[in-house]
N, C-alpha and C. Protein backbone atom coordinates (compact mmCIF):
# COMPACT_ATOMS: atom_id res chain seq x y z
N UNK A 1 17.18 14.54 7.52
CA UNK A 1 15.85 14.42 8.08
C UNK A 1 15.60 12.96 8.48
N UNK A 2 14.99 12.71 9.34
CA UNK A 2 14.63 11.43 9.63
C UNK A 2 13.89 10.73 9.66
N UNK A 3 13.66 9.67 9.13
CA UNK A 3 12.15 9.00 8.92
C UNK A 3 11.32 8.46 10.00
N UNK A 4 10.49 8.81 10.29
CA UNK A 4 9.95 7.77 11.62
C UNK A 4 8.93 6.71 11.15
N UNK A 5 9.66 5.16 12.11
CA UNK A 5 8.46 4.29 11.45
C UNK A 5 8.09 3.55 12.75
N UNK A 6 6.80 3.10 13.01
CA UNK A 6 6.13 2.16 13.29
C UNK A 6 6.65 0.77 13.07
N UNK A 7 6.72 0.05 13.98
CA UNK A 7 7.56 -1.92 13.46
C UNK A 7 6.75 -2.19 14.43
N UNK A 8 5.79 -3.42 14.16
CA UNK A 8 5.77 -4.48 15.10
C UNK A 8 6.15 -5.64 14.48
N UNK A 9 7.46 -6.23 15.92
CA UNK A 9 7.76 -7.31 15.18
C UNK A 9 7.10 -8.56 15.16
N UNK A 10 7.71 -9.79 15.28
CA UNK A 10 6.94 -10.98 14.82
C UNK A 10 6.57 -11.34 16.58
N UNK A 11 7.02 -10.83 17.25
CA UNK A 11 6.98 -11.14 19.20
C UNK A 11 5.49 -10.11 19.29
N UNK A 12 4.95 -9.43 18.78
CA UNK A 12 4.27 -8.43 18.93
C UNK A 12 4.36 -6.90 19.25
N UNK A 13 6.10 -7.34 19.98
CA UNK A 13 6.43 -5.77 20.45
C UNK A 13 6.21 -4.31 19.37
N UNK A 14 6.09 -3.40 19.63
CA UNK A 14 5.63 -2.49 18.61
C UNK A 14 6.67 -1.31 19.02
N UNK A 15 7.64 -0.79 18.25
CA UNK A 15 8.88 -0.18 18.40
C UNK A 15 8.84 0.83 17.22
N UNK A 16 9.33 1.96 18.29
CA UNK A 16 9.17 3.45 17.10
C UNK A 16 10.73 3.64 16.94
N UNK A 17 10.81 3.97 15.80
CA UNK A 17 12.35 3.87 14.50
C UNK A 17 12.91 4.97 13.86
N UNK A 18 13.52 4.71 13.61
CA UNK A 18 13.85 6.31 12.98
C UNK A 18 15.24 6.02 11.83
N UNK A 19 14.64 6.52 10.47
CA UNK A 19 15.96 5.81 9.56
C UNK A 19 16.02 7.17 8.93
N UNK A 20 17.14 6.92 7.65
CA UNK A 20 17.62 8.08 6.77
C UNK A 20 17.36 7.54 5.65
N UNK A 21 16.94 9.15 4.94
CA UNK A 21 16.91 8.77 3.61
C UNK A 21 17.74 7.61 2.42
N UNK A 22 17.50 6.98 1.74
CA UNK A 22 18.33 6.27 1.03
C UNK A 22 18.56 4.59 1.99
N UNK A 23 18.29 5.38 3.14
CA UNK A 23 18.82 3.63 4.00
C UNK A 23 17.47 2.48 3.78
N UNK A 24 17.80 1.31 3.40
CA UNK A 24 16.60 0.77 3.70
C UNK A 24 15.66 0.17 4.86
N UNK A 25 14.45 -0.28 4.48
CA UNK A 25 13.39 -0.52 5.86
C UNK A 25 13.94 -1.56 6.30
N UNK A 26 14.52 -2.44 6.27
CA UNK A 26 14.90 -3.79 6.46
C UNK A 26 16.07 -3.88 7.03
N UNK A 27 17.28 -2.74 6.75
CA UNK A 27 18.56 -1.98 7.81
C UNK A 27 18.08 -1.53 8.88
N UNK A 28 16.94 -1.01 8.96
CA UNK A 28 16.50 -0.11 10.41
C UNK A 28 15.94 -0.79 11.20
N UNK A 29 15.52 -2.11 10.93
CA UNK A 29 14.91 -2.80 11.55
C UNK A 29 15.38 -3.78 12.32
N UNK A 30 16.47 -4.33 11.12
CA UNK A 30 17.17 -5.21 11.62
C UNK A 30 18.17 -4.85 12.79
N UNK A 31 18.40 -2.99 12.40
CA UNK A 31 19.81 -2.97 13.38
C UNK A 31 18.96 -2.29 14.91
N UNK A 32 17.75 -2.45 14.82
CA UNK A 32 17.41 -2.07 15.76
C UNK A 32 16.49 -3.61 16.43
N UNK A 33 16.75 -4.57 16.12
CA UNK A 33 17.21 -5.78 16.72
C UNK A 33 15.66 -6.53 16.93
N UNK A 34 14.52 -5.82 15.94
CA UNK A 34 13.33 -6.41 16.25
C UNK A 34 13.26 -7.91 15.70
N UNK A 35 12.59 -8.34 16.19
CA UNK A 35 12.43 -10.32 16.18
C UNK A 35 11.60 -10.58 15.56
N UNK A 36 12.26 -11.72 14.58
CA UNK A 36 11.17 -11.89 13.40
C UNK A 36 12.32 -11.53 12.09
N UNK A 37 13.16 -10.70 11.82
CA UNK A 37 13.70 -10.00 10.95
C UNK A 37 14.79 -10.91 10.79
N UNK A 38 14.33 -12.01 9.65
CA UNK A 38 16.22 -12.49 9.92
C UNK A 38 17.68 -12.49 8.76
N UNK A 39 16.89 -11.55 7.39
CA UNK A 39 17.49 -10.86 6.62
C UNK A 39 18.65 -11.59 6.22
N UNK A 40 18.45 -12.93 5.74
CA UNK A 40 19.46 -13.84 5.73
C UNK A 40 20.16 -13.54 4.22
N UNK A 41 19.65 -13.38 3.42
CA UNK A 41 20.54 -12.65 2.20
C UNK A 41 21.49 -11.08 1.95
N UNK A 42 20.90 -10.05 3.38
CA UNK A 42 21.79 -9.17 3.62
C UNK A 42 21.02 -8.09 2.77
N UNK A 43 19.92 -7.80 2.03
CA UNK A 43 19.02 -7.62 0.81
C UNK A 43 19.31 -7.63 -0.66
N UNK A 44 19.54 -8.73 -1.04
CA UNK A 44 19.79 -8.94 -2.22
C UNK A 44 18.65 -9.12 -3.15
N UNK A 45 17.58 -9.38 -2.74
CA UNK A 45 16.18 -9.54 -2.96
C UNK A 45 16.58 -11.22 -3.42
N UNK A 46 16.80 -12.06 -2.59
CA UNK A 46 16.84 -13.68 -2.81
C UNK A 46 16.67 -14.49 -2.11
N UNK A 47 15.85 -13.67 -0.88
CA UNK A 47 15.65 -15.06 0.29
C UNK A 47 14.13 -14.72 0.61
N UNK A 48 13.21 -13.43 1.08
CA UNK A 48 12.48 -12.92 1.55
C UNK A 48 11.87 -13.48 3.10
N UNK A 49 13.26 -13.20 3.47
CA UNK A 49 12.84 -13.27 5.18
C UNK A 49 13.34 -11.83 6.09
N UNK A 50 12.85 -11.36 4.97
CA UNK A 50 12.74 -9.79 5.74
C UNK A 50 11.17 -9.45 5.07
N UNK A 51 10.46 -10.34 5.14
CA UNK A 51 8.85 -9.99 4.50
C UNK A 51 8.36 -8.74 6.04
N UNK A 52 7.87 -7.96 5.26
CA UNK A 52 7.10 -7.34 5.92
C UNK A 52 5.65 -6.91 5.36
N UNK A 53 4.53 -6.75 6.29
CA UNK A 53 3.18 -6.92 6.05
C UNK A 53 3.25 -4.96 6.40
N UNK A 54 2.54 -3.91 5.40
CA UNK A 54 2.55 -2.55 5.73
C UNK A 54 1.12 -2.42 6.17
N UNK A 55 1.12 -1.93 7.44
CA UNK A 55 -0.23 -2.00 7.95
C UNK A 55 -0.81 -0.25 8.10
N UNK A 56 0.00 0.67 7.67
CA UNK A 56 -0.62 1.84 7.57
C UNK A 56 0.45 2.91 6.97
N UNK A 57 0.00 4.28 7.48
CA UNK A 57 0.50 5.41 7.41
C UNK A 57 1.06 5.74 5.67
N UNK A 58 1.97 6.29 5.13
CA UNK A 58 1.74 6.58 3.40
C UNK A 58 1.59 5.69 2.55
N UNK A 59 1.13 4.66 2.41
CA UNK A 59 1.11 3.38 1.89
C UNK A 59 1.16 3.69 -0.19
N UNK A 60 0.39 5.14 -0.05
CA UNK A 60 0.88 5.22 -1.63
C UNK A 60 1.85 5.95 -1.74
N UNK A 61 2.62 6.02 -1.16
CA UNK A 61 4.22 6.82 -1.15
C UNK A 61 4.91 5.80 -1.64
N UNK A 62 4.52 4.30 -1.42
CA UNK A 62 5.92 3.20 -1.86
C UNK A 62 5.61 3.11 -3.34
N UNK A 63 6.91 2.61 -3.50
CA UNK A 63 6.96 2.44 -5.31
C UNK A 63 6.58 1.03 -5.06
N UNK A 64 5.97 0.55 -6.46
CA UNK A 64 5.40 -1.13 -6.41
C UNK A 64 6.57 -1.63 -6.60
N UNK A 65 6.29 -2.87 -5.87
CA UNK A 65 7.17 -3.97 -5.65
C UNK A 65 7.99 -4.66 -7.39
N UNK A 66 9.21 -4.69 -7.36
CA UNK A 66 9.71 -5.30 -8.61
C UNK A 66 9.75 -6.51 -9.48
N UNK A 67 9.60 -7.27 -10.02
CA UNK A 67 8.96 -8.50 -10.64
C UNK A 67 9.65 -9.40 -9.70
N UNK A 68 10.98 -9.58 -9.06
CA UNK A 68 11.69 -10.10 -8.26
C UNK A 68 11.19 -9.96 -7.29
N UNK A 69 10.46 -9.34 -7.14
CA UNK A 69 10.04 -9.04 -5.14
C UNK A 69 8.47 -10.16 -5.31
N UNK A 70 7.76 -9.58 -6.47
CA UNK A 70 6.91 -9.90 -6.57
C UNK A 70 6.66 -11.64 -6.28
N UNK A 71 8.09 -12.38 -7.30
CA UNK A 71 8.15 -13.24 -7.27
C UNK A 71 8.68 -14.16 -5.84
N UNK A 72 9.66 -13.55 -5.49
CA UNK A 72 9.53 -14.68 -3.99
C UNK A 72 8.14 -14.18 -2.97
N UNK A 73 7.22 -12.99 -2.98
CA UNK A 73 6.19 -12.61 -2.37
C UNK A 73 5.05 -13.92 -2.49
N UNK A 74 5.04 -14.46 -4.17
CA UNK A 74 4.27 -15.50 -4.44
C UNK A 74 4.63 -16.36 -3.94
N UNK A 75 5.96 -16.65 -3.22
CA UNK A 75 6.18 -17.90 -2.75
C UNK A 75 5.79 -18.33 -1.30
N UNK A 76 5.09 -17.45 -0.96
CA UNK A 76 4.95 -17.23 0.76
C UNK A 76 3.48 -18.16 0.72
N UNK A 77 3.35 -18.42 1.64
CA UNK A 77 1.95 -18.79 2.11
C UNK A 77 1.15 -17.52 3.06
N UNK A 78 1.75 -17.10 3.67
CA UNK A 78 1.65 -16.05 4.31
C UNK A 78 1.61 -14.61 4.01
N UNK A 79 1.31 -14.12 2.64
CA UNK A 79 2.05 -12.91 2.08
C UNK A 79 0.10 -12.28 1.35
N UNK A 80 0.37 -11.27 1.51
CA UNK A 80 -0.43 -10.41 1.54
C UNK A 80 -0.93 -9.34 0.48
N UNK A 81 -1.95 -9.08 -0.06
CA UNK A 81 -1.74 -7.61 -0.91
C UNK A 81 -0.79 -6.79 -0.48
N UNK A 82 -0.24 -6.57 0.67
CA UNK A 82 0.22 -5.45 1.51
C UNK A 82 1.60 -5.92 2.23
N UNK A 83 2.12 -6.89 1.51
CA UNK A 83 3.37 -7.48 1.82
C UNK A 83 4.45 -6.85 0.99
N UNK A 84 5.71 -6.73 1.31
CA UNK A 84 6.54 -6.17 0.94
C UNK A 84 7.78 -6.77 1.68
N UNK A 85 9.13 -7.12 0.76
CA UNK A 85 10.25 -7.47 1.03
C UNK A 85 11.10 -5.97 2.25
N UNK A 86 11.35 -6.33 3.18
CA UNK A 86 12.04 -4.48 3.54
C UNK A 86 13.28 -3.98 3.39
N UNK A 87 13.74 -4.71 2.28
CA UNK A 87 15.11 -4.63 1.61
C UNK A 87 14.83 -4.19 0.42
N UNK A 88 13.73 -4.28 -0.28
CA UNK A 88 13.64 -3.44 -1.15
C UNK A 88 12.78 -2.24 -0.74
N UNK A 89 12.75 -1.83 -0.14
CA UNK A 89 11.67 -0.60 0.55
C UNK A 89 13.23 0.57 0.45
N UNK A 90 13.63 1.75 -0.18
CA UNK A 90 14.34 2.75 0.19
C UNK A 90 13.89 3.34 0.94
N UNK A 91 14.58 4.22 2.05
CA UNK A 91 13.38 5.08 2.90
C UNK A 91 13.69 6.35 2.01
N UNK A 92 12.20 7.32 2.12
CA UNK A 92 12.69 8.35 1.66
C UNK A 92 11.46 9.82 2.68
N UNK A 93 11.73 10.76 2.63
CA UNK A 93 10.67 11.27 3.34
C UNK A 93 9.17 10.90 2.82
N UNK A 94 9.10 10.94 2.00
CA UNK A 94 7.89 11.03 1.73
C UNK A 94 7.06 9.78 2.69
N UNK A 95 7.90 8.38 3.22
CA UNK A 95 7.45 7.53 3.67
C UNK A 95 7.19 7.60 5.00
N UNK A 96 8.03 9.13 5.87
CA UNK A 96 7.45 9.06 6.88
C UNK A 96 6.23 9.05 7.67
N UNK A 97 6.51 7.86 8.79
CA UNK A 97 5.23 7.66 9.45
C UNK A 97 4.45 6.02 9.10
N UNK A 98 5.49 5.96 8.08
CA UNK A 98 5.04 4.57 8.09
C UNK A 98 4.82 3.07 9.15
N UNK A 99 3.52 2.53 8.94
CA UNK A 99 4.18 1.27 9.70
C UNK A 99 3.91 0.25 8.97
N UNK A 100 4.40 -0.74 9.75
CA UNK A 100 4.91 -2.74 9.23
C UNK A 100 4.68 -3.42 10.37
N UNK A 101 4.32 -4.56 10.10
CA UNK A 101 4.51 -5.92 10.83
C UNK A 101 5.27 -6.51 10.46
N UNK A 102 6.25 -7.35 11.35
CA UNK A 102 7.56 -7.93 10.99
C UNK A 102 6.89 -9.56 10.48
N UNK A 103 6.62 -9.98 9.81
CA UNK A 103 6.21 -11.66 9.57
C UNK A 103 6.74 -12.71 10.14
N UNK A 104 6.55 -13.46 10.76
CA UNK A 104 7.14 -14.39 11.35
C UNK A 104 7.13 -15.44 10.20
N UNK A 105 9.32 -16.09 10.01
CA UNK A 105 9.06 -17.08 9.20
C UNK A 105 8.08 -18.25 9.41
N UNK A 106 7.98 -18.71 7.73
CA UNK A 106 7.02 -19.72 7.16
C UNK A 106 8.10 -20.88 8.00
């Protein structure tokens, strides 16, 4: 089944997605080449420049963020109640329909 998501990236463009279960938000994004995404740790959860801001659709479908996510999230100047690393995001159905803003690095 396939997930469909909403991305706008950090250019403004706004691009409809489509991932698989288990893959993460931050793979689909990246391999679909939106700007802004520069996923420099590969998702290890140790860089957070795959921040993404969730601006709608199941928003209580995601599991909360992990003390590690939490913690480089605090490090942002830019980071949000509604911020989220997209390397730690799994997709799973339940998330379809989701969308994100891609953050433009700090």
């Amino acid at each position: 089944m396939s997930i469909r998501l909403t991305v706008q990236d950090s250019d403004g463009t706004i691009l409809s997605l489509e991932g698989t279960e288990g893959e993460s938000l931050m793979s689909v994004i990246r391999d679909a080449g939106a700007e802004g995404l520069l996923a420099m740790c590969g998702g290890c959860c140790s860089c957070a420049t795959c921040h993404v801001v969730v601006t709608g659709g199941p928003v209580d479908a995601l599991a909360p963020p992990s003390v590690d996510e939490q913690d480089l999230l605090a490090g942002l100047s830019n980071a949000t109640p509604a911020s989220r690393l997209s390397c730690q995001v799994p997709l799973s159905p339940s998330l379809d329909g989701l969308c994100v803003t891609v953050m433009a690095e700090e």
